[in-house]
PDB file of N, CA and C in Angstrom:
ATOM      1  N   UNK A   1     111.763  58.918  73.885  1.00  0.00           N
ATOM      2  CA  UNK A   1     111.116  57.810  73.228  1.00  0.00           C
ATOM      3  C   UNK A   1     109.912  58.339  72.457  1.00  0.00           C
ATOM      4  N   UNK A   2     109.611  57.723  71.538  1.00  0.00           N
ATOM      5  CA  UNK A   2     108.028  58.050  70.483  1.00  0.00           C
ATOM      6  C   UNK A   2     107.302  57.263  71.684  1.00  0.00           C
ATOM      7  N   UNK A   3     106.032  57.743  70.872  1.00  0.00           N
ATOM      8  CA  UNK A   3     104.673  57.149  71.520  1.00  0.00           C
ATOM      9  C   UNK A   3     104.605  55.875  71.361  1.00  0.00           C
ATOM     10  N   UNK A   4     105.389  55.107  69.583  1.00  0.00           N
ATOM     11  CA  UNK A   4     105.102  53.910  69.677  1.00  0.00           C
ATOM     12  C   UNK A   4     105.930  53.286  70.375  1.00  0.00           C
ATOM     13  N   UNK A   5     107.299  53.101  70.169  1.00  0.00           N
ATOM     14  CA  UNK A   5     108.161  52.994  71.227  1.00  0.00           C
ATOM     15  C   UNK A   5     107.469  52.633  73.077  1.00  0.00           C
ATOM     16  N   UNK A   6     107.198  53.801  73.097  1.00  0.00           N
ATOM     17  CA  UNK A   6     106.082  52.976  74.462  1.00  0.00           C
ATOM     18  C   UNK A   6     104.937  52.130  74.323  1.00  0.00           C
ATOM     19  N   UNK A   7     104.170  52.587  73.649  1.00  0.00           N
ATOM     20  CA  UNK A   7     103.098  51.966  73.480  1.00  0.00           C
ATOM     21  C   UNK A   7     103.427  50.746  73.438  1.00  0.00           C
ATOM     22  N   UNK A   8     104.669  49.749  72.823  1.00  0.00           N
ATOM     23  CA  UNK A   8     105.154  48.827  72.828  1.00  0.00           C
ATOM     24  C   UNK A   8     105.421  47.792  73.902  1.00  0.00           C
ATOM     25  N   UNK A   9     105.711  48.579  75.139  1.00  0.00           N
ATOM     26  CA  UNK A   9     106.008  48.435  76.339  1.00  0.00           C
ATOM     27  C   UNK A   9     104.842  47.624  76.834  1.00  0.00           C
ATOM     28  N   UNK A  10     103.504  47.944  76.759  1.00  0.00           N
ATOM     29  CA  UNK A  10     102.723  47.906  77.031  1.00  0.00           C
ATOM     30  C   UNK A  10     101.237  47.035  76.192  1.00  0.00           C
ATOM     31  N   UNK A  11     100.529  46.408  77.469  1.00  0.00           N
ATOM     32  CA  UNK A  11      99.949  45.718  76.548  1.00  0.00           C
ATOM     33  C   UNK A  11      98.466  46.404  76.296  1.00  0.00           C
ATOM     34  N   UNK A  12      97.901  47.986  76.728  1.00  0.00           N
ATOM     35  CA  UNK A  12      96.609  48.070  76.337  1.00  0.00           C
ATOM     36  C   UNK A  12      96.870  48.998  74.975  1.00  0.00           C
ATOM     37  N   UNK A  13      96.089  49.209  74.278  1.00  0.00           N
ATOM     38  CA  UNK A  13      95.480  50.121  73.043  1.00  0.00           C
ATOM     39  C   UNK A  13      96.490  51.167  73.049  1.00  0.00           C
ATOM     40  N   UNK A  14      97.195  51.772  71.898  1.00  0.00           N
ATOM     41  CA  UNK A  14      97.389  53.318  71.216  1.00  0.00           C
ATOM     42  C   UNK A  14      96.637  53.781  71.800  1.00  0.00           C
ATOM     43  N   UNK A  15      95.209  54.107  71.408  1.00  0.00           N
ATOM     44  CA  UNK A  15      94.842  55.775  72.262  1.00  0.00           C
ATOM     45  C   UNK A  15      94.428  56.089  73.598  1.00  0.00           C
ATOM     46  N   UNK A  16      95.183  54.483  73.857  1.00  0.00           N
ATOM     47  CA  UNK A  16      95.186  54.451  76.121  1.00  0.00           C
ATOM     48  C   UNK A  16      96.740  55.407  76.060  1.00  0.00           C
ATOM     49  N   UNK A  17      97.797  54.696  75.332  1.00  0.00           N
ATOM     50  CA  UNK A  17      98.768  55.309  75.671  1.00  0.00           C
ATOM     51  C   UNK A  17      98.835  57.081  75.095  1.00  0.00           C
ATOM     52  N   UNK A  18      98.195  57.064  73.913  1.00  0.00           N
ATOM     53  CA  UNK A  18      98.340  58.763  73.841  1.00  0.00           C
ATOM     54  C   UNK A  18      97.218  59.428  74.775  1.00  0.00           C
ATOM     55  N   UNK A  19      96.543  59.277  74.852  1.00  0.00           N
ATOM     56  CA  UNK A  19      95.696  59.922  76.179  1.00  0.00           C
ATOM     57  C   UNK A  19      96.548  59.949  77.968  1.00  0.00           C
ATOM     58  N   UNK A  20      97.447  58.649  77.873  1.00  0.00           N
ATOM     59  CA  UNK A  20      98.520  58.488  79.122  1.00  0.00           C
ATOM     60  C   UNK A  20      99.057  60.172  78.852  1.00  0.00           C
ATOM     61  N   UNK A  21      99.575  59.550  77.632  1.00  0.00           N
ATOM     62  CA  UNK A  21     101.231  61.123  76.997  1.00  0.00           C
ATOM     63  C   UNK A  21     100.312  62.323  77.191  1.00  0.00           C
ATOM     64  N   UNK A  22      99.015  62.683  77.003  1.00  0.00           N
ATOM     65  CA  UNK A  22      98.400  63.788  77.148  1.00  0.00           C
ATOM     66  C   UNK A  22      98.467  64.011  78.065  1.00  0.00           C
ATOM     67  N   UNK A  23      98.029  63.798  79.418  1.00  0.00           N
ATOM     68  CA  UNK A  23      97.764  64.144  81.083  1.00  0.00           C
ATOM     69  C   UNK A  23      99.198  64.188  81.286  1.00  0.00           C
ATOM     70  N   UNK A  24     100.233  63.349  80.945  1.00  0.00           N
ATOM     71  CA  UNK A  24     101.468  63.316  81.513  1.00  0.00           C
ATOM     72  C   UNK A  24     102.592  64.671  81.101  1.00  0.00           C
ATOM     73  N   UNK A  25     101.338  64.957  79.731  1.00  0.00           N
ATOM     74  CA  UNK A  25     102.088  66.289  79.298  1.00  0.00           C
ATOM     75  C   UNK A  25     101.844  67.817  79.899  1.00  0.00           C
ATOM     76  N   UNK A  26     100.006  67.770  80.065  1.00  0.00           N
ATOM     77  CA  UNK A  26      99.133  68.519  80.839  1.00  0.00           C
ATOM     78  C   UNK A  26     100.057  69.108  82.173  1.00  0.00           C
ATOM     79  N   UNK A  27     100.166  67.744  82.615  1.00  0.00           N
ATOM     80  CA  UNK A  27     100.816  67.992  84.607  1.00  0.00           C
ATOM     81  C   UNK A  27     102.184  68.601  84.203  1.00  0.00           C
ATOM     82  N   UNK A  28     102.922  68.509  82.955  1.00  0.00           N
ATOM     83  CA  UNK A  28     104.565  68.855  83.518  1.00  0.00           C
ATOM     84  C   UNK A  28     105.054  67.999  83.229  1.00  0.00           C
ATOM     85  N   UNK A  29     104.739  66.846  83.315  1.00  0.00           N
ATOM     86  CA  UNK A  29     105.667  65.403  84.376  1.00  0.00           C
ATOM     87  C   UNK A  29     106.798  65.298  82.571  1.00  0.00           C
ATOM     88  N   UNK A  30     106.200  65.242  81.399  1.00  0.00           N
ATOM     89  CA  UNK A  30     106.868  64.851  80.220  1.00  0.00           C
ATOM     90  C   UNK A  30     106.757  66.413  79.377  1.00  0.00           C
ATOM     91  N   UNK A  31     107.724  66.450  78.474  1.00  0.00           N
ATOM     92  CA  UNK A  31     108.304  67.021  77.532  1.00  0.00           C
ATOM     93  C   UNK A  31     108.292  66.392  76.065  1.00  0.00           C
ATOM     94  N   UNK A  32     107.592  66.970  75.001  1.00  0.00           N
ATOM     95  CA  UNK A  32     107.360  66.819  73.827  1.00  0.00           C
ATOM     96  C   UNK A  32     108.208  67.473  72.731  1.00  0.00           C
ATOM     97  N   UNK A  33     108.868  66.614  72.084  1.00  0.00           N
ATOM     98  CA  UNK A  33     109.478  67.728  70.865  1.00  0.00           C
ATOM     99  C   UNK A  33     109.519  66.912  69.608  1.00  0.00           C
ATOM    100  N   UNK A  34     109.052  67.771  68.800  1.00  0.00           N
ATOM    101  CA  UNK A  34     109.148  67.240  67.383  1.00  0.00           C
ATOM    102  C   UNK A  34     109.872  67.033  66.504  1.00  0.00           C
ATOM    103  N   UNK A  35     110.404  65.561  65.811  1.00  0.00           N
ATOM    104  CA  UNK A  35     111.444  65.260  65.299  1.00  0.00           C
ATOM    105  C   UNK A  35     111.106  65.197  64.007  1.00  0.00           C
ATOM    106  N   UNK A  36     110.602  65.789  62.224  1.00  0.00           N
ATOM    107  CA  UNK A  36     109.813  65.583  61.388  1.00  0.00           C
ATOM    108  C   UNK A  36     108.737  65.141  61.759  1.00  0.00           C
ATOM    109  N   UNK A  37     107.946  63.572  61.411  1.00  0.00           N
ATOM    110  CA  UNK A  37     106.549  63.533  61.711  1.00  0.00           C
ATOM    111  C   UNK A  37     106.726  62.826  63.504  1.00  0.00           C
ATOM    112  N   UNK A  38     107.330  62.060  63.710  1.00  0.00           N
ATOM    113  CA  UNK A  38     107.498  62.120  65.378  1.00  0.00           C
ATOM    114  C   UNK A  38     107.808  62.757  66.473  1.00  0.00           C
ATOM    115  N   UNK A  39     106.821  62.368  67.523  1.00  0.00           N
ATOM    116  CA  UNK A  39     107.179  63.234  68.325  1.00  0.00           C
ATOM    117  C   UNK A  39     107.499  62.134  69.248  1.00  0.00           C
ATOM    118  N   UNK A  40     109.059  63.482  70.330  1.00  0.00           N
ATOM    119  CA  UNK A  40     109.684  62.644  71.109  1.00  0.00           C
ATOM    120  C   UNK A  40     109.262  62.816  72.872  1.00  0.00           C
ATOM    121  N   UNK A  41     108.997  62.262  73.553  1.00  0.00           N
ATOM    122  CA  UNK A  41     108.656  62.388  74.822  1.00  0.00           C
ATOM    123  C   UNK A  41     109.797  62.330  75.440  1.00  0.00           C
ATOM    124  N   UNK A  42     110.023  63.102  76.610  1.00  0.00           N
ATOM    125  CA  UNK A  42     111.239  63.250  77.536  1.00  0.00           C
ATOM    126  C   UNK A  42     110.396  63.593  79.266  1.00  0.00           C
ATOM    127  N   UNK A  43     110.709  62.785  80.092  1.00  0.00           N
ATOM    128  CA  UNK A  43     110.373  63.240  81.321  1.00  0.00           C
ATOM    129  C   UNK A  43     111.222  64.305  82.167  1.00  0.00           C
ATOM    130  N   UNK A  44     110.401  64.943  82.657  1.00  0.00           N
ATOM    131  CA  UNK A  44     111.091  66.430  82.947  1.00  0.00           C
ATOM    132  C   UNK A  44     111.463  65.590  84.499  1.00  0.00           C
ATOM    133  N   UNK A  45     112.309  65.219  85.139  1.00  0.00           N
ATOM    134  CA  UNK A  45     113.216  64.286  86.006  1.00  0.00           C
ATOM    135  C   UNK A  45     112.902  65.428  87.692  1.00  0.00           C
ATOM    136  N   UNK A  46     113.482  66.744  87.038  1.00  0.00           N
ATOM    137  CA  UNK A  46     113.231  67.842  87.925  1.00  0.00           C
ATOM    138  C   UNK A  46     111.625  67.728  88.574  1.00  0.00           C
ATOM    139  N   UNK A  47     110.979  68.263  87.762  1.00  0.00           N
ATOM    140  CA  UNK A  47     109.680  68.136  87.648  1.00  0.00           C
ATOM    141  C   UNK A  47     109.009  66.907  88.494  1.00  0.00           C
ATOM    142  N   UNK A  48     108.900  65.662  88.172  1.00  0.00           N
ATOM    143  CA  UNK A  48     109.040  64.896  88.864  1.00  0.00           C
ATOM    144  C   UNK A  48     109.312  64.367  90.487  1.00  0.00           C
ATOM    145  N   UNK A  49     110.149  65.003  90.430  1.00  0.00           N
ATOM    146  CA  UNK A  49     111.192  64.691  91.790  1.00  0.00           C
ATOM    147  C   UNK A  49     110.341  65.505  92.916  1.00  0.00           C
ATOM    148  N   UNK A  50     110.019  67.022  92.292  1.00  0.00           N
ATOM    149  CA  UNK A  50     109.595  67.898  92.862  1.00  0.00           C
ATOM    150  C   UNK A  50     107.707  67.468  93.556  1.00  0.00           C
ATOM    151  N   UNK A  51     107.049  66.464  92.339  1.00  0.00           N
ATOM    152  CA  UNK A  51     106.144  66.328  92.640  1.00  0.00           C
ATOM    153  C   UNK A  51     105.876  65.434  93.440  1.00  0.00           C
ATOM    154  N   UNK A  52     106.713  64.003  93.251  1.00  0.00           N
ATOM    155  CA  UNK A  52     107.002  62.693  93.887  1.00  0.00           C
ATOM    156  C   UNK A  52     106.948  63.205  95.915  1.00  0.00           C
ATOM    157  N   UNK A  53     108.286  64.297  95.510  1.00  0.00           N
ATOM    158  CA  UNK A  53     108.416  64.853  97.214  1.00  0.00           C
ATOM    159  C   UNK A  53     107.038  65.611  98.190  1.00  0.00           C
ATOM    160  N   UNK A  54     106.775  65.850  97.229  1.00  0.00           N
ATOM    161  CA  UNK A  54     105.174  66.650  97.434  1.00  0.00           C
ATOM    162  C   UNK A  54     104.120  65.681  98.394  1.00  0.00           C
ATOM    163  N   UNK A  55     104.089  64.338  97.107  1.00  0.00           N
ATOM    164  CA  UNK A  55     103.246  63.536  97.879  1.00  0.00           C
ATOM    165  C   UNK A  55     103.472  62.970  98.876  1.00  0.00           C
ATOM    166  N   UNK A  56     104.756  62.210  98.789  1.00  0.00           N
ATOM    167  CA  UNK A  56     105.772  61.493  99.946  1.00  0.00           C
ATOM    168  C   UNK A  56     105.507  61.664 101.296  1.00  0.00           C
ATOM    169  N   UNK A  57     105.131  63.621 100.964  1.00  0.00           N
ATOM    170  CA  UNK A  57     105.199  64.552 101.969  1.00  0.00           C
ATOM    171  C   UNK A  57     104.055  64.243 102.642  1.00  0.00           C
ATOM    172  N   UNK A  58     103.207  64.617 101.622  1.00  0.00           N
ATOM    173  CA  UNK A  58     101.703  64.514 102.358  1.00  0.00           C
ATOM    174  C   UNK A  58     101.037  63.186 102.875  1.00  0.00           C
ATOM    175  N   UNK A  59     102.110  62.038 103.072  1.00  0.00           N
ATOM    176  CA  UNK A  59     101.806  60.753 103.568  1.00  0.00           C
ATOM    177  C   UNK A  59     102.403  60.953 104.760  1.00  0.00           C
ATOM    178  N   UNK A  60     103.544  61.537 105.020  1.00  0.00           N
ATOM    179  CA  UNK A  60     104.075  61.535 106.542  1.00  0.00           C
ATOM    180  C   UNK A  60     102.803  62.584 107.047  1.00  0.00           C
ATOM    181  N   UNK A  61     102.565  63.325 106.644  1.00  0.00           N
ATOM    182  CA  UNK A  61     101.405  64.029 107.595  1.00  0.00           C
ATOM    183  C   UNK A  61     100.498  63.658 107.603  1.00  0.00           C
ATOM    184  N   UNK A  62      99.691  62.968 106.946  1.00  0.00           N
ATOM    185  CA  UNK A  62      98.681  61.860 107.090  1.00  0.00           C
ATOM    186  C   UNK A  62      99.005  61.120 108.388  1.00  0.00           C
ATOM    187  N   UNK A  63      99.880  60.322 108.511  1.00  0.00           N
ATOM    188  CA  UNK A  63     100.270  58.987 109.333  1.00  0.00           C
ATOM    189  C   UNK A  63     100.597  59.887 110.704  1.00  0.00           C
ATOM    190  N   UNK A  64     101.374  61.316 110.639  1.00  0.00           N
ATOM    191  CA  UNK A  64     101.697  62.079 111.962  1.00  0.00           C
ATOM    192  C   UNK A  64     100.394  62.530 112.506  1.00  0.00           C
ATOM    193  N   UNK A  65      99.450  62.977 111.408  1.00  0.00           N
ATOM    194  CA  UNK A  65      98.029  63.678 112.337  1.00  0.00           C
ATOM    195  C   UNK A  65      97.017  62.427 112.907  1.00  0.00           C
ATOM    196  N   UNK A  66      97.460  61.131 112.569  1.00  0.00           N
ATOM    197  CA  UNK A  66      96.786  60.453 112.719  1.00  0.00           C
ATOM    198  C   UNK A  66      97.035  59.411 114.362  1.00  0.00           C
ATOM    199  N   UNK A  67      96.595  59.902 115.124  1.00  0.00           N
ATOM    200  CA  UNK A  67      96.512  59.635 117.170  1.00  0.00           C
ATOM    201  C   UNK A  67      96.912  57.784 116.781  1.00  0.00           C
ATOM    202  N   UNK A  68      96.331  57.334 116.491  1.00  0.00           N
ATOM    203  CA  UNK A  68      96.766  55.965 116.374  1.00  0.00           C
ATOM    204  C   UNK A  68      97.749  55.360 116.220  1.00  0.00           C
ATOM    205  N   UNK A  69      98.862  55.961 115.158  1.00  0.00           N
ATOM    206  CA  UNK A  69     100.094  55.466 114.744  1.00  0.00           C
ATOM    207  C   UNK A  69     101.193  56.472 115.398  1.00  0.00           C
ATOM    208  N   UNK A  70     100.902  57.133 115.946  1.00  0.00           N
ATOM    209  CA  UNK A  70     101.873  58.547 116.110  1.00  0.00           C
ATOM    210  C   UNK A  70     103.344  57.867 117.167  1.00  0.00           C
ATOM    211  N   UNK A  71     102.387  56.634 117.296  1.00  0.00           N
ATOM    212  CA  UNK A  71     103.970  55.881 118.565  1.00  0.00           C
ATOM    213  C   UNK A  71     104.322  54.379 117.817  1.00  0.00           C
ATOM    214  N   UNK A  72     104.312  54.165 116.829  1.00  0.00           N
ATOM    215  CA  UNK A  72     104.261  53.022 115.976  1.00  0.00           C
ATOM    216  C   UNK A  72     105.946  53.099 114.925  1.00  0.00           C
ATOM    217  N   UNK A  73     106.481  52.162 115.084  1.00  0.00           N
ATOM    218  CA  UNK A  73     107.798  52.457 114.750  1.00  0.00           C
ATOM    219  C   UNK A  73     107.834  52.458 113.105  1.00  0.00           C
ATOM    220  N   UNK A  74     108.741  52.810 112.577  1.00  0.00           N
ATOM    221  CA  UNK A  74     108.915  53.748 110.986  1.00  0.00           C
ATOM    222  C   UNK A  74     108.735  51.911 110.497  1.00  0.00           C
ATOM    223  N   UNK A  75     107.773  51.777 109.486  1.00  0.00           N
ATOM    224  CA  UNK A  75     107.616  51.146 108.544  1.00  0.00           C
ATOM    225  C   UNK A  75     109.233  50.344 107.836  1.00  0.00           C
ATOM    226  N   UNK A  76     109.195  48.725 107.748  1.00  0.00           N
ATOM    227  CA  UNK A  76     110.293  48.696 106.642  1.00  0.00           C
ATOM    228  C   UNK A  76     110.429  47.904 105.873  1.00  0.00           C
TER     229      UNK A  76
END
Protein backbone atom coordinates (compact mmCIF):
# COMPACT_ATOMS: atom_id res chain seq x y z
CA UNK A 1 0.00 0.00 0.00
CA UNK A 2 1.25 3.92 -0.46
CA UNK A 3 1.32 6.10 2.44
CA UNK A 4 -1.82 7.70 1.16
CA UNK A 5 -3.65 4.69 0.77
CA UNK A 6 -3.20 4.36 4.57
CA UNK A 7 -3.26 7.48 5.65
CA UNK A 8 -6.83 7.12 4.37
CA UNK A 9 -7.60 4.49 6.76
CA UNK A 10 -7.18 6.72 9.29
CA UNK A 11 -8.44 9.69 10.80
CA UNK A 12 -5.21 11.75 12.23
CA UNK A 13 -2.78 14.03 9.95
CA UNK A 14 -0.20 12.83 6.93
CA UNK A 15 2.84 13.51 8.90
CA UNK A 16 1.31 11.31 11.99
CA UNK A 17 1.10 8.62 9.44
CA UNK A 18 4.61 9.13 7.73
CA UNK A 19 6.39 9.47 10.98
CA UNK A 20 4.07 5.94 11.92
CA UNK A 21 5.89 4.45 8.27
CA UNK A 22 9.25 5.83 9.66
CA UNK A 23 9.60 3.89 13.14
CA UNK A 24 7.71 1.02 11.47
CA UNK A 25 10.47 1.09 8.91
CA UNK A 26 13.40 1.85 11.54
CA UNK A 27 12.24 -1.53 13.68
CA UNK A 28 12.02 -3.97 10.52
CA UNK A 29 8.36 -4.42 11.05
CA UNK A 30 7.66 -2.73 7.10
CA UNK A 31 9.43 -2.80 3.80
CA UNK A 32 9.68 0.17 1.39
CA UNK A 33 10.06 0.07 -2.34
CA UNK A 34 9.84 2.51 -4.88
CA UNK A 35 7.37 2.51 -7.61
CA UNK A 36 8.32 5.99 -9.86
CA UNK A 37 7.30 8.82 -7.43
CA UNK A 38 5.51 6.29 -4.83
CA UNK A 39 6.54 4.50 -2.43
CA UNK A 40 5.13 1.09 -1.55
CA UNK A 41 5.02 -0.26 2.06
CA UNK A 42 4.98 -4.06 2.64
CA UNK A 43 5.05 -5.64 6.18
CA UNK A 44 7.82 -7.97 6.63
CA UNK A 45 5.02 -10.85 8.17
CA UNK A 46 8.33 -12.92 9.20
CA UNK A 47 9.66 -10.13 10.99
CA UNK A 48 6.70 -9.52 12.79
CA UNK A 49 5.75 -12.84 13.93
CA UNK A 50 9.23 -13.09 15.27
CA UNK A 51 8.75 -9.91 17.30
CA UNK A 52 4.97 -10.36 18.32
CA UNK A 53 6.48 -13.97 19.87
CA UNK A 54 9.13 -12.10 21.67
CA UNK A 55 6.70 -10.08 23.58
CA UNK A 56 3.92 -12.70 24.07
CA UNK A 57 6.92 -14.26 25.60
CA UNK A 58 7.89 -11.81 27.94
CA UNK A 59 4.21 -11.63 29.37
CA UNK A 60 4.17 -15.32 30.35
CA UNK A 61 7.28 -14.56 32.39
CA UNK A 62 6.03 -11.62 33.86
CA UNK A 63 2.72 -13.41 35.15
CA UNK A 64 5.14 -16.86 36.01
CA UNK A 65 7.72 -14.70 38.20
CA UNK A 66 4.99 -13.14 39.68
CA UNK A 67 4.09 -15.36 43.53
CA UNK A 68 0.55 -14.13 43.26
CA UNK A 69 -0.83 -15.57 40.09
CA UNK A 70 1.54 -18.53 39.74
CA UNK A 71 -1.73 -20.90 40.87
CA UNK A 72 -4.43 -18.84 39.02
CA UNK A 73 -5.95 -20.67 36.07
CA UNK A 74 -4.88 -19.63 32.22
CA UNK A 75 -6.88 -16.51 31.37
CA UNK A 76 -9.92 -16.79 28.63
Amino acid sequence: MTAGELAGRFSHSWPTTTRHLGVLTAAGLIEVEAHGRERHYLLDRHHLRGVTGLWLGSLDLLVSDDPDHRDDPPAR
